[in-house]
PDB file of N, CA and C in Angstrom:
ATOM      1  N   UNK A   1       1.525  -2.933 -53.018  1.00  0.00           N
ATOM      2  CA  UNK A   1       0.470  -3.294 -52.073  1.00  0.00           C
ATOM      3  C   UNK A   1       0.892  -2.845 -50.679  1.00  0.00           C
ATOM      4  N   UNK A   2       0.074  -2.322 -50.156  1.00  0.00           N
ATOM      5  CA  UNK A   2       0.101  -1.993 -48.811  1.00  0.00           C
ATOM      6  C   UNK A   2       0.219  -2.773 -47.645  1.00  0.00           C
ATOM      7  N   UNK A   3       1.147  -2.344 -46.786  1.00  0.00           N
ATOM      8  CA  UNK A   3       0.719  -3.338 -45.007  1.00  0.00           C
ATOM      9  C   UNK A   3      -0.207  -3.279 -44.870  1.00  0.00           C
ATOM     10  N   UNK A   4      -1.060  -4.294 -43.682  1.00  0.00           N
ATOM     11  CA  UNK A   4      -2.014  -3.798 -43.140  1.00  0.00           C
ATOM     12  C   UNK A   4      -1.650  -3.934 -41.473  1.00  0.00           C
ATOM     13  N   UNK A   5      -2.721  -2.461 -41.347  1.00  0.00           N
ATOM     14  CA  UNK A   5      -2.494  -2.694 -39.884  1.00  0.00           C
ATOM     15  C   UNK A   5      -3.983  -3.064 -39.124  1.00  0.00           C
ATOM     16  N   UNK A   6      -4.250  -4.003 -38.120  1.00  0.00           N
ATOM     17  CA  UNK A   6      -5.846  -3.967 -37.884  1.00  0.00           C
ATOM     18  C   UNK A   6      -5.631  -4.078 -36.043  1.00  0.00           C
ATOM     19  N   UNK A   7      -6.379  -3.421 -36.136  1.00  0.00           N
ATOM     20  CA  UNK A   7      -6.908  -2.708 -34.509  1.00  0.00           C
ATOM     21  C   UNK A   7      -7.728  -3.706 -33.922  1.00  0.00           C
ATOM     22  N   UNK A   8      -7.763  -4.872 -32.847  1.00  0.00           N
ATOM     23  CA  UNK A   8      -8.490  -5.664 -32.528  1.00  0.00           C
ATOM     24  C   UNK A   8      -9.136  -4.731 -31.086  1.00  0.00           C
ATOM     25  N   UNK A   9      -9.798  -4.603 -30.453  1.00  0.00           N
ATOM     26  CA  UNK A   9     -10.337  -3.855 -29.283  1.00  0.00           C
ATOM     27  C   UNK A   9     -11.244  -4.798 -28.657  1.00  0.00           C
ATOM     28  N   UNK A  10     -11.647  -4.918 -27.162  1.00  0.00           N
ATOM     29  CA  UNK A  10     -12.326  -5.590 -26.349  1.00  0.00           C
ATOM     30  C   UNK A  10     -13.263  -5.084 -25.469  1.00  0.00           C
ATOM     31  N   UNK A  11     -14.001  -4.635 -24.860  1.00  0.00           N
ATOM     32  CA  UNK A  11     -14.846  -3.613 -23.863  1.00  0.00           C
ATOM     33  C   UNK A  11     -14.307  -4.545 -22.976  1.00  0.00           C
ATOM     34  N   UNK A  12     -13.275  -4.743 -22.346  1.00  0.00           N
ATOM     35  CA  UNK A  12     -13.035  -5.514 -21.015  1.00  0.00           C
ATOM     36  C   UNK A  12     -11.915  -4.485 -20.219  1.00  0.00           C
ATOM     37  N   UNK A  13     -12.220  -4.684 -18.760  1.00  0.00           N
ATOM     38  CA  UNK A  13     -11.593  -3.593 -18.011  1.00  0.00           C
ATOM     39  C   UNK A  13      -9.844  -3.693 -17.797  1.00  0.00           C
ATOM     40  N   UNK A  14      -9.320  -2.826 -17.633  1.00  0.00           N
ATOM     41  CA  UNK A  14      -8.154  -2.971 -17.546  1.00  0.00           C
ATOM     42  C   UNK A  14      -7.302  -3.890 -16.754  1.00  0.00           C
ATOM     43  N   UNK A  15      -6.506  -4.649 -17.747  1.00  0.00           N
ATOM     44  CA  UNK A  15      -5.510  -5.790 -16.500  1.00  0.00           C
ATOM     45  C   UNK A  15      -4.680  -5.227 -15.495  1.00  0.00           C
ATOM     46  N   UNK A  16      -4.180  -5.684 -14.619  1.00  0.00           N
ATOM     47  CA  UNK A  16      -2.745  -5.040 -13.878  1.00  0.00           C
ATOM     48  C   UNK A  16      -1.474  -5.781 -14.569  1.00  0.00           C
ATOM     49  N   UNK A  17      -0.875  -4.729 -14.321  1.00  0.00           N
ATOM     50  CA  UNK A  17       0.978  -5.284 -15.318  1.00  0.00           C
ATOM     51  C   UNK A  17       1.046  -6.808 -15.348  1.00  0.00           C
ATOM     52  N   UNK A  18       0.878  -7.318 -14.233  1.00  0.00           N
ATOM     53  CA  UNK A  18       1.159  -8.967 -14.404  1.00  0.00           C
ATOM     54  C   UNK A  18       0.002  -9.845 -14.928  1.00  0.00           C
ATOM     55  N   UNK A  19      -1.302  -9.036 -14.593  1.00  0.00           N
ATOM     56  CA  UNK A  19      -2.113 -10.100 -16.101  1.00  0.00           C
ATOM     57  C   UNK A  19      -2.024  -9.942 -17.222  1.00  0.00           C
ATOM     58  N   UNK A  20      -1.359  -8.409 -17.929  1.00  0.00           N
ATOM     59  CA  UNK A  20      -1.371  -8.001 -19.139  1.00  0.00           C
ATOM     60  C   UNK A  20      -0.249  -9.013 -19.461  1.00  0.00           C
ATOM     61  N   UNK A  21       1.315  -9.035 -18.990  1.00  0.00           N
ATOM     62  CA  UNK A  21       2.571  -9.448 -18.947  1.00  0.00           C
ATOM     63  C   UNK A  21       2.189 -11.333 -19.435  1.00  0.00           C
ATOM     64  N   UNK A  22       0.773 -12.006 -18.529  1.00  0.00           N
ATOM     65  CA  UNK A  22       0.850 -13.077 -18.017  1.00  0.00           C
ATOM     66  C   UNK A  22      -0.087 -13.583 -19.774  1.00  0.00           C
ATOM     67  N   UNK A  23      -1.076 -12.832 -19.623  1.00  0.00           N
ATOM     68  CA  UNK A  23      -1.564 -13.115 -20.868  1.00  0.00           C
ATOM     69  C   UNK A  23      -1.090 -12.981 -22.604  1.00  0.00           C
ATOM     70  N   UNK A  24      -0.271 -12.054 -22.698  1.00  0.00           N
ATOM     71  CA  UNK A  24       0.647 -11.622 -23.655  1.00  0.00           C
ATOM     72  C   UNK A  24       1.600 -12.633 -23.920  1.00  0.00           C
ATOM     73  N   UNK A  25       2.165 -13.277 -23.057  1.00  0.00           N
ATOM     74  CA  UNK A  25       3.736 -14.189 -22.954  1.00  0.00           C
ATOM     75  C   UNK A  25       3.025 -15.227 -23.205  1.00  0.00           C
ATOM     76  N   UNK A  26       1.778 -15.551 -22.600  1.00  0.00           N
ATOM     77  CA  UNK A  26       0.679 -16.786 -23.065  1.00  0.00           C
ATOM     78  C   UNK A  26       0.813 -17.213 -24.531  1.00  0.00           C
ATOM     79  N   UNK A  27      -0.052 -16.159 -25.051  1.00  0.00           N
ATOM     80  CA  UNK A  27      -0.508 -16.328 -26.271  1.00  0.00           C
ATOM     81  C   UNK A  27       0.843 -16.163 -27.396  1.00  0.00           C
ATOM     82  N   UNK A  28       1.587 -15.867 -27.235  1.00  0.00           N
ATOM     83  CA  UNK A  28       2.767 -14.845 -27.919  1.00  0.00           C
ATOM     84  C   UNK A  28       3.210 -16.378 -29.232  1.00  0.00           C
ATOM     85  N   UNK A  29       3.419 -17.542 -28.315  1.00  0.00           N
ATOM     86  CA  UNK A  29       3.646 -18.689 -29.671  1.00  0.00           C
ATOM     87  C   UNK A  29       2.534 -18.761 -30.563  1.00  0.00           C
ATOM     88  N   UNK A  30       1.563 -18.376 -30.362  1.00  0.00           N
ATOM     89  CA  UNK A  30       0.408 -18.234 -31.778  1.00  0.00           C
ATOM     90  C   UNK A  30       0.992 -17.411 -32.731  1.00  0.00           C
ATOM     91  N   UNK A  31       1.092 -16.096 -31.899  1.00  0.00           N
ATOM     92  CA  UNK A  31       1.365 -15.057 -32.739  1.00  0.00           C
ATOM     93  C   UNK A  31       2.728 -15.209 -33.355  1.00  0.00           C
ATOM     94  N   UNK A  32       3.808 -15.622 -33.262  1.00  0.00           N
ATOM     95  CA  UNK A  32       5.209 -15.950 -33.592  1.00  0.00           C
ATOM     96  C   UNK A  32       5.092 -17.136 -34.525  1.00  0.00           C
ATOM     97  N   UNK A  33       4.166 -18.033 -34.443  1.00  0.00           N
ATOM     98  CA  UNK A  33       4.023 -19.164 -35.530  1.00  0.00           C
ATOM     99  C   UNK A  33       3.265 -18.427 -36.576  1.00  0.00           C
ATOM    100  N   UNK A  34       2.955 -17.577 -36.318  1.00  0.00           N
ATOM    101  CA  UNK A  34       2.117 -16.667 -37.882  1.00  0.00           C
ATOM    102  C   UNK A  34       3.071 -16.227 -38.608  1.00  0.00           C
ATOM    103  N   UNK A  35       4.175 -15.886 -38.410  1.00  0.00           N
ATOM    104  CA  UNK A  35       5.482 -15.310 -39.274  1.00  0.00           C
ATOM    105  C   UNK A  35       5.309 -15.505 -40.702  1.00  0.00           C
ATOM    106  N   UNK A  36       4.935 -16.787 -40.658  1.00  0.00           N
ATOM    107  CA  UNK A  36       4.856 -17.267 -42.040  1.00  0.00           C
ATOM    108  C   UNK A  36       3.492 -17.279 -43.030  1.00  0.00           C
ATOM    109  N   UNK A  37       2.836 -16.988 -42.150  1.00  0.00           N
ATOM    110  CA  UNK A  37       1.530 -16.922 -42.987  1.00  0.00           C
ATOM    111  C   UNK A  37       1.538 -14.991 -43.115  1.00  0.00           C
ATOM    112  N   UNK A  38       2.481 -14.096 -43.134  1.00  0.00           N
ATOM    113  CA  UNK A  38       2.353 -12.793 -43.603  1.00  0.00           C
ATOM    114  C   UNK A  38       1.933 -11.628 -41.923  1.00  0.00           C
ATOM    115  N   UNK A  39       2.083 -12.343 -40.996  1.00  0.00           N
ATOM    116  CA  UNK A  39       1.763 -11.429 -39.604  1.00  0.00           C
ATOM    117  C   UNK A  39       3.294 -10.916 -39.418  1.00  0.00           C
ATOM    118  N   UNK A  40       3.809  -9.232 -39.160  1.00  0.00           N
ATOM    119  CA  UNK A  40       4.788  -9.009 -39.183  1.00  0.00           C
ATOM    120  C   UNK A  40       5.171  -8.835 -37.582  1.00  0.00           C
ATOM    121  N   UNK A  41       4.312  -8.344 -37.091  1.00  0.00           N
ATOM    122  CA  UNK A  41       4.618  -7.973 -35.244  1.00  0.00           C
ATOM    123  C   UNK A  41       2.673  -7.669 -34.801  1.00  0.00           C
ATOM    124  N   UNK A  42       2.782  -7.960 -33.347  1.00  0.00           N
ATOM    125  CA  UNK A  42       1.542  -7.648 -32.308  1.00  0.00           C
ATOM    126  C   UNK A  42       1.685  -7.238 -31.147  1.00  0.00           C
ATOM    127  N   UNK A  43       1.444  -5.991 -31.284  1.00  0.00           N
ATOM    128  CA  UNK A  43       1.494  -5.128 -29.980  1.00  0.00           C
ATOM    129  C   UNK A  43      -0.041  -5.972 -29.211  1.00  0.00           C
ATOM    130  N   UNK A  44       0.203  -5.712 -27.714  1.00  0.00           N
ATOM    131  CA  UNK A  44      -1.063  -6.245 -27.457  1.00  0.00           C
ATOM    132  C   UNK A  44      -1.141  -5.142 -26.359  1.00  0.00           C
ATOM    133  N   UNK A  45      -2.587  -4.634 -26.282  1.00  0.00           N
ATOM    134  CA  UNK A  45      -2.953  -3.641 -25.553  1.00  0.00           C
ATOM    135  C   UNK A  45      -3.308  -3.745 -24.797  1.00  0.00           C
ATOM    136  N   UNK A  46      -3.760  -2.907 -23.470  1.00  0.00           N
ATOM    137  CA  UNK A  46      -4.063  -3.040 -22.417  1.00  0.00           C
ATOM    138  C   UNK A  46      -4.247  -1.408 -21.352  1.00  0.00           C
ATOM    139  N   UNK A  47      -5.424  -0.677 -21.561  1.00  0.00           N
ATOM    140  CA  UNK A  47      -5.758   0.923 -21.273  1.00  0.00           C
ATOM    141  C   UNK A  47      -6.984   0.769 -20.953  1.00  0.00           C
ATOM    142  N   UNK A  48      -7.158   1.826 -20.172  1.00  0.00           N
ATOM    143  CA  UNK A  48      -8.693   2.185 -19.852  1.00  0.00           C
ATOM    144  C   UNK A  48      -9.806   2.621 -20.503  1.00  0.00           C
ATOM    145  N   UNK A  49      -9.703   1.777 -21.883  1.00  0.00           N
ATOM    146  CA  UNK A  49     -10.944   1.767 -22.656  1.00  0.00           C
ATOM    147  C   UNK A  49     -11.126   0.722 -23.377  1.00  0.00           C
ATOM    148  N   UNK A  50     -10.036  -0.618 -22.746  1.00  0.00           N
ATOM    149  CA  UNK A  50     -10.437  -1.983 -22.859  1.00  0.00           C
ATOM    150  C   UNK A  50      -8.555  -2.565 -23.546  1.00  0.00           C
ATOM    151  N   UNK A  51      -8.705  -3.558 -23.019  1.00  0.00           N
ATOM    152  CA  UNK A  51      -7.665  -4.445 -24.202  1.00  0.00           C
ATOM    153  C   UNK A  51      -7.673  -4.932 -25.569  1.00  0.00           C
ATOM    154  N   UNK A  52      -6.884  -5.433 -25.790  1.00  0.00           N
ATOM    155  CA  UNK A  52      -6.630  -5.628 -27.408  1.00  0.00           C
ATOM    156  C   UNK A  52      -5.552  -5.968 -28.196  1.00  0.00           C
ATOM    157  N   UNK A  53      -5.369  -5.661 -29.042  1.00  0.00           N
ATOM    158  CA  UNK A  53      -4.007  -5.967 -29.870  1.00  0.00           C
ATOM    159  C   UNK A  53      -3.893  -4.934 -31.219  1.00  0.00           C
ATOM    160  N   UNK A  54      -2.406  -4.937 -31.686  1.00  0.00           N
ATOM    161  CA  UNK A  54      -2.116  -4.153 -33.074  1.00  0.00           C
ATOM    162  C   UNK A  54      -1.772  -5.017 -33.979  1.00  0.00           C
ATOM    163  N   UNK A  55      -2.052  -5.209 -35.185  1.00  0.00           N
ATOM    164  CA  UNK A  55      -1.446  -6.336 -35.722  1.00  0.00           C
ATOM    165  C   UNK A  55      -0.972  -5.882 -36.782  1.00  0.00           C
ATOM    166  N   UNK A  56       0.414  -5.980 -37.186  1.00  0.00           N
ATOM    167  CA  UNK A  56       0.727  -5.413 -38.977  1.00  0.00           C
ATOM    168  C   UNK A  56       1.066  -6.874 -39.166  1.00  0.00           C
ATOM    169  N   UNK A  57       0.315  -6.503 -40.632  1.00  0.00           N
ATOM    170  CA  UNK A  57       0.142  -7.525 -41.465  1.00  0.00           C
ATOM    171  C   UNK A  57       0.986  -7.462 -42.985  1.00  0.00           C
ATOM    172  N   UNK A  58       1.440  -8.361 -43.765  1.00  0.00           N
ATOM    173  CA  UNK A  58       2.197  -7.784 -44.861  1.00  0.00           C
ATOM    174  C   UNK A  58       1.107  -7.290 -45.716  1.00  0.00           C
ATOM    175  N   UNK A  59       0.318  -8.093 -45.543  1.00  0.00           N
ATOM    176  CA  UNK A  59      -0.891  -7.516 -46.517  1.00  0.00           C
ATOM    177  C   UNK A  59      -2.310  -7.633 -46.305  1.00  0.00           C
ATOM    178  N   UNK A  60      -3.148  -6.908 -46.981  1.00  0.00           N
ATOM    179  CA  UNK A  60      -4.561  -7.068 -46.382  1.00  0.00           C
ATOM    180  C   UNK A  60      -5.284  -8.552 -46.215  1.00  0.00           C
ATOM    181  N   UNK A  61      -4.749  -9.197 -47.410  1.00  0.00           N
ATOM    182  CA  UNK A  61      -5.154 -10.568 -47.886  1.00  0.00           C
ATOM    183  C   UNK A  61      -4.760 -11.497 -46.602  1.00  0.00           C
ATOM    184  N   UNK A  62      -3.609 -11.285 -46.170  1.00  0.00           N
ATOM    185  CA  UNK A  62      -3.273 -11.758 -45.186  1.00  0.00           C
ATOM    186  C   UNK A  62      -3.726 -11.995 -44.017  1.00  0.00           C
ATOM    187  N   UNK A  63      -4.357 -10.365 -43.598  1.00  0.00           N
ATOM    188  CA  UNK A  63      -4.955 -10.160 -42.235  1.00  0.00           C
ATOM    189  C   UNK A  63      -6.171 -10.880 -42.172  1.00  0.00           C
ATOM    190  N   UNK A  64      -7.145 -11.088 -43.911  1.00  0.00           N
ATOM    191  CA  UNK A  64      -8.571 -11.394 -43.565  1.00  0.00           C
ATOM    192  C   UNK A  64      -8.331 -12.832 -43.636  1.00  0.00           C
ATOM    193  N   UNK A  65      -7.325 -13.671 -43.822  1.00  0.00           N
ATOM    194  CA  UNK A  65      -6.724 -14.919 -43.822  1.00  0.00           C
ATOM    195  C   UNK A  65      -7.130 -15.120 -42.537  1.00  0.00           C
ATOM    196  N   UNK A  66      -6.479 -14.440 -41.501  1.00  0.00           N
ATOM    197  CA  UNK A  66      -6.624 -14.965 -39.997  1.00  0.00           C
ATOM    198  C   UNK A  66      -7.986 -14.680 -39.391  1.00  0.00           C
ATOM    199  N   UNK A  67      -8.676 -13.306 -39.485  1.00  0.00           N
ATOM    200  CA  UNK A  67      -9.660 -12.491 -39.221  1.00  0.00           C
ATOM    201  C   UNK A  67     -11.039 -13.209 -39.619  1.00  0.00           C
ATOM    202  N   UNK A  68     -11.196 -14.399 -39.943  1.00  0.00           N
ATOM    203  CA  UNK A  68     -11.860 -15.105 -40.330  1.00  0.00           C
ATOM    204  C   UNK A  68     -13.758 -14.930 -39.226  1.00  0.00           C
ATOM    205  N   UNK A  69     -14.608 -15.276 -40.045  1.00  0.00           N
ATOM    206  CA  UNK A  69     -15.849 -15.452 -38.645  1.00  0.00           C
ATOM    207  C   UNK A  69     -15.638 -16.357 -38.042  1.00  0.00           C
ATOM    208  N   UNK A  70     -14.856 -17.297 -37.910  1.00  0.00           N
ATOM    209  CA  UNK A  70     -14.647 -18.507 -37.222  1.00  0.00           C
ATOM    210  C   UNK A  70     -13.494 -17.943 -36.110  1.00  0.00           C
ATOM    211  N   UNK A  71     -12.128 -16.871 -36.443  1.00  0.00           N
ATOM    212  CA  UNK A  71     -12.102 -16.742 -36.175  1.00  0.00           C
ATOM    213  C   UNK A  71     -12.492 -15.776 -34.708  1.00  0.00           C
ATOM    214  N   UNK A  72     -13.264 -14.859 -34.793  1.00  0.00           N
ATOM    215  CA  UNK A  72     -14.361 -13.715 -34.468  1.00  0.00           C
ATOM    216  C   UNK A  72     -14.675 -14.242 -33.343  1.00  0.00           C
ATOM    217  N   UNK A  73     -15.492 -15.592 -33.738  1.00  0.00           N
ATOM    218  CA  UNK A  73     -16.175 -16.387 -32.694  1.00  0.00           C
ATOM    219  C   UNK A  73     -15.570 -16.723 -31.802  1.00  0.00           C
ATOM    220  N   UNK A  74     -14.511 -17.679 -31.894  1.00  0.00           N
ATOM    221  CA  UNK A  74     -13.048 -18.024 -31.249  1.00  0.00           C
ATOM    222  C   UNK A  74     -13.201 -17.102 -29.876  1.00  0.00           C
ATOM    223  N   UNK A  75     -12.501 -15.743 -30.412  1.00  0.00           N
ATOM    224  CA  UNK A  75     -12.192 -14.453 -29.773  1.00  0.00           C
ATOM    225  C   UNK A  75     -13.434 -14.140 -28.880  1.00  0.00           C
ATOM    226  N   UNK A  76     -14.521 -14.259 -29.143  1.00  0.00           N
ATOM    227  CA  UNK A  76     -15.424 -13.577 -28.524  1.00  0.00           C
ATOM    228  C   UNK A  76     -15.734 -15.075 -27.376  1.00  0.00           C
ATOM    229  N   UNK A  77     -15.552 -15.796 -27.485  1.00  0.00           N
ATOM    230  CA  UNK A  77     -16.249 -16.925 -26.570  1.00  0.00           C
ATOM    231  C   UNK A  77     -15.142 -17.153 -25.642  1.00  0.00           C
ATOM    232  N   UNK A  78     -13.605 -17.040 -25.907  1.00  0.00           N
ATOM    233  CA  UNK A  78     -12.666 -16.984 -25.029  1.00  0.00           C
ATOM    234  C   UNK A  78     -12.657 -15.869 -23.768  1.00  0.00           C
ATOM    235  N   UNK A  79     -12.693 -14.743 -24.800  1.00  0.00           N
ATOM    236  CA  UNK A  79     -12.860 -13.322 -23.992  1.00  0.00           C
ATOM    237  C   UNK A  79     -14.230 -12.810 -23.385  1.00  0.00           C
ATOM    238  N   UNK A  80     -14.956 -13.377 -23.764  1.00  0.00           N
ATOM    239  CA  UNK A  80     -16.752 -13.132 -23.538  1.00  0.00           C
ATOM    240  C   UNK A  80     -17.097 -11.585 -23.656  1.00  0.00           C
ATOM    241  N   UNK A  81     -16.444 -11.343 -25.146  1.00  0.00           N
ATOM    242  CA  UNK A  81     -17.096 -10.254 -25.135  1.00  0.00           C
ATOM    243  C   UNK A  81     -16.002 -10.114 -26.724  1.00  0.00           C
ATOM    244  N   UNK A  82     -17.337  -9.677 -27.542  1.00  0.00           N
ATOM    245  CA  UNK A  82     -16.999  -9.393 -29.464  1.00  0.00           C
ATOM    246  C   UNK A  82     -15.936  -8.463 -29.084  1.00  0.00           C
ATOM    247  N   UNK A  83     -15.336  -8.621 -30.433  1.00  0.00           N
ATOM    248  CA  UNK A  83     -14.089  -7.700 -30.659  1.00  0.00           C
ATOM    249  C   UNK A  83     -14.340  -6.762 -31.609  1.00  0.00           C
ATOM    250  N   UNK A  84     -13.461  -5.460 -31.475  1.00  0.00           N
ATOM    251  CA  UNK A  84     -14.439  -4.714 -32.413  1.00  0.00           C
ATOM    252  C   UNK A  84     -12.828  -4.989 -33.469  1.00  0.00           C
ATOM    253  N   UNK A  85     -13.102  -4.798 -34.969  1.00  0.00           N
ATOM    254  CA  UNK A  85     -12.077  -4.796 -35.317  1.00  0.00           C
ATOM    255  C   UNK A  85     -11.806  -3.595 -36.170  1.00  0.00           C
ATOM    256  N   UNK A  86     -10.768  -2.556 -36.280  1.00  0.00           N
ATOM    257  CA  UNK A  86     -10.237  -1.761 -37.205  1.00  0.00           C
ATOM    258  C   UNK A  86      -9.415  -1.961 -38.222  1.00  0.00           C
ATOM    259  N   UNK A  87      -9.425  -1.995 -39.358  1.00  0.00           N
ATOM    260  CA  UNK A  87      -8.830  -1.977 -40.654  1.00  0.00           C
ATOM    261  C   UNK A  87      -8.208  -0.211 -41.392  1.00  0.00           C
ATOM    262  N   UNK A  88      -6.795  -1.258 -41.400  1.00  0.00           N
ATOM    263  CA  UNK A  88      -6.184   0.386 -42.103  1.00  0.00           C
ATOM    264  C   UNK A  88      -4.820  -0.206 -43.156  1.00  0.00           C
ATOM    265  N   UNK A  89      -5.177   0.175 -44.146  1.00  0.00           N
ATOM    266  CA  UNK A  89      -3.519  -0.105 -45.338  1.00  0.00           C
ATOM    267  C   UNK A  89      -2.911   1.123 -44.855  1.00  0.00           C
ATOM    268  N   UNK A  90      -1.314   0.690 -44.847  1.00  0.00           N
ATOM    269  CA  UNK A  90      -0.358   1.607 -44.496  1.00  0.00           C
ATOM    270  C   UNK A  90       0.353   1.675 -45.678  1.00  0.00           C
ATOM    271  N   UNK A  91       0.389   2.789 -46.088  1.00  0.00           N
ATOM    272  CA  UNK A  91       1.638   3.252 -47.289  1.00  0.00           C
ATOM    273  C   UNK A  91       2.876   3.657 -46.890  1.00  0.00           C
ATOM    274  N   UNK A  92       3.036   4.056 -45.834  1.00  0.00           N
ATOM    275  CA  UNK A  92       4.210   5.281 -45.355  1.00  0.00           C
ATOM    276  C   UNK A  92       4.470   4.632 -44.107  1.00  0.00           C
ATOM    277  N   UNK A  93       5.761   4.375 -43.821  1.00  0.00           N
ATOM    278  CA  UNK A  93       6.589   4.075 -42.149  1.00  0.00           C
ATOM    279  C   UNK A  93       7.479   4.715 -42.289  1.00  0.00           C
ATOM    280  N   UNK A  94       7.037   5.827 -40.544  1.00  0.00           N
ATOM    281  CA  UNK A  94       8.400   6.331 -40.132  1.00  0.00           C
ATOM    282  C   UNK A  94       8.885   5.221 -39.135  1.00  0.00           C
ATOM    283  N   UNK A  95      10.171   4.578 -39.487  1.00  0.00           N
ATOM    284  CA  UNK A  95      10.851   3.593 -38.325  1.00  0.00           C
ATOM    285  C   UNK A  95      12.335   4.458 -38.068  1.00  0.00           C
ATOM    286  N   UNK A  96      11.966   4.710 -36.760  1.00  0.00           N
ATOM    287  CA  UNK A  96      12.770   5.380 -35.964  1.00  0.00           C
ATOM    288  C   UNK A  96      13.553   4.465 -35.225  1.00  0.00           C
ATOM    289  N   UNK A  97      13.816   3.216 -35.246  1.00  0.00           N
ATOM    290  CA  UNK A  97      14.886   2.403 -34.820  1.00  0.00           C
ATOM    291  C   UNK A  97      15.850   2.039 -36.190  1.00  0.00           C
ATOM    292  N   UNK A  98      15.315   2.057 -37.156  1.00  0.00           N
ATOM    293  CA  UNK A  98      16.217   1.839 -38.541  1.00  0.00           C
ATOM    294  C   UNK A  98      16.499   3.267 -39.436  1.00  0.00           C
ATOM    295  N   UNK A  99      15.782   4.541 -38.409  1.00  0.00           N
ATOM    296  CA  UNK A  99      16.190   5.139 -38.924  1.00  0.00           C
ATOM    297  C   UNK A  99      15.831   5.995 -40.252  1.00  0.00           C
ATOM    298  N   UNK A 100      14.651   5.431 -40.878  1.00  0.00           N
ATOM    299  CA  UNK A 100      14.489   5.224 -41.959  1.00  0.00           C
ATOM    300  C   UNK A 100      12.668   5.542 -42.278  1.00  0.00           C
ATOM    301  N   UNK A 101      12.643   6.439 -43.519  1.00  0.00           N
ATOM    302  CA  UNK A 101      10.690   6.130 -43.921  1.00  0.00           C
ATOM    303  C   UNK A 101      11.022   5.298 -45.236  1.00  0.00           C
ATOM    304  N   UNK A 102      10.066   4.497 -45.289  1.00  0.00           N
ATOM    305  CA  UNK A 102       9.722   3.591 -46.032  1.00  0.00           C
ATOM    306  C   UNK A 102       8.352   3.786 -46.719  1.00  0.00           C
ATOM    307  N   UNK A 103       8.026   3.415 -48.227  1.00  0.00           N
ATOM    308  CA  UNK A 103       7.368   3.079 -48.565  1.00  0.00           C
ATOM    309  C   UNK A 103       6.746   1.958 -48.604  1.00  0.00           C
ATOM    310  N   UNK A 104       5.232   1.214 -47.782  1.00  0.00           N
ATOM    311  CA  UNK A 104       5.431  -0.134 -47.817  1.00  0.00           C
ATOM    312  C   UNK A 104       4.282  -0.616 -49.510  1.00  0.00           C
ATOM    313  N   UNK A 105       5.621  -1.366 -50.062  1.00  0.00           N
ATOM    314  CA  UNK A 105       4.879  -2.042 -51.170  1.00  0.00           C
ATOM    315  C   UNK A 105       5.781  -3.311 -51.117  1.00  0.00           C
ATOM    316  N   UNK A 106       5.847  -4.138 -50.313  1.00  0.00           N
ATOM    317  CA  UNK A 106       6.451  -5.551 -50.365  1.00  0.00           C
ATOM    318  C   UNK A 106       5.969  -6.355 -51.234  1.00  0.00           C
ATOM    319  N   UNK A 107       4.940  -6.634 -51.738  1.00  0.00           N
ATOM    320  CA  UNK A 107       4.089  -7.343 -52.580  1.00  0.00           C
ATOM    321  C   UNK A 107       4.528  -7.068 -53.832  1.00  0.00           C
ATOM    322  N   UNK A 108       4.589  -5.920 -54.424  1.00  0.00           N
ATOM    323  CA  UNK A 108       4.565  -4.727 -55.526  1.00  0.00           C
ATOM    324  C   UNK A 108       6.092  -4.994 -55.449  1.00  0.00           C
ATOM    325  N   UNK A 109       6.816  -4.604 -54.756  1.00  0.00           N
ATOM    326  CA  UNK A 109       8.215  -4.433 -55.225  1.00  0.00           C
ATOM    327  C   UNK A 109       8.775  -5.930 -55.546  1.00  0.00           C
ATOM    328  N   UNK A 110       8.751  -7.090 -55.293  1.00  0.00           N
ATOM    329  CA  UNK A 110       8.690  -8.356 -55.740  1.00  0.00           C
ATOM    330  C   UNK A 110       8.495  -8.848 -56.754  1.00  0.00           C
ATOM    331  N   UNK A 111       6.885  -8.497 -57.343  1.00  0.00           N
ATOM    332  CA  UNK A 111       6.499  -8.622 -58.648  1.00  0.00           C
ATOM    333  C   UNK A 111       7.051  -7.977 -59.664  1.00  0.00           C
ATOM    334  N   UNK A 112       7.674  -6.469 -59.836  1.00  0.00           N
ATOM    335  CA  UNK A 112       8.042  -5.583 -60.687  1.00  0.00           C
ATOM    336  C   UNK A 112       9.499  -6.182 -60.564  1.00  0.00           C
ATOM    337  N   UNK A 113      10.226  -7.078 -59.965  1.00  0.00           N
ATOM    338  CA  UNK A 113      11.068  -7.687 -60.172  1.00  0.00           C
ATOM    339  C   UNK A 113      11.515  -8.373 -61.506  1.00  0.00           C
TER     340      UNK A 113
END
């Protein structure tokens, strides 16, 4: 089974370093208490075609766990403005800090255990 990776996006204008910095460090214990429910890391974005976030997920099942319409709503009434969301399974990581490509089947390699 594949990672997933999902693309959250915002039509909201670009922060300066210390609201991106201020809002990121904010939210960051949500995202760090997900560890366990299958969220692996979250880049959170911030460019001139809106903010957002990256999210790898261990698995797809996982991501639509959080990605919920309840959640959706959440997001859009905080931020005042819908999120668009992108969905992508990853098979293949080049990780250039370990050095290493990987096949991701974490799920799969467990079970065939």
């Amino acid at each position: 089974m594949a990672t997933c990776i999902v693309i959250v996006q915002f039509d909201l204008p670009k922060r300066t370093e210390e609201q991106a910095i201020t809002g990121g460090t904010g939210s960051a214990p949500t995202y760090r208490a997900l560890a366990t429910k299958g969220l692996i890391r979250k880049d959170y974005l911030n460019g001139d075609h809106g903010t957002g976030g990256v999210y790898l997920w261990e698995n797809r099942a996982a991501a639509e766990a959080w990605f919920t319409d309840a959640r959706i709503a959440e997001l859009t009434e905080r931020f005042g403005a819908r999120p668009r969301l992108t969905w992508y399974d990853t098979h293949v990581t080049v990780d250039n800090i370990k050095g290493e490509t990987r096949v991701n089947r974490l799920a799969m390699a467990s079970a065939a255990e």
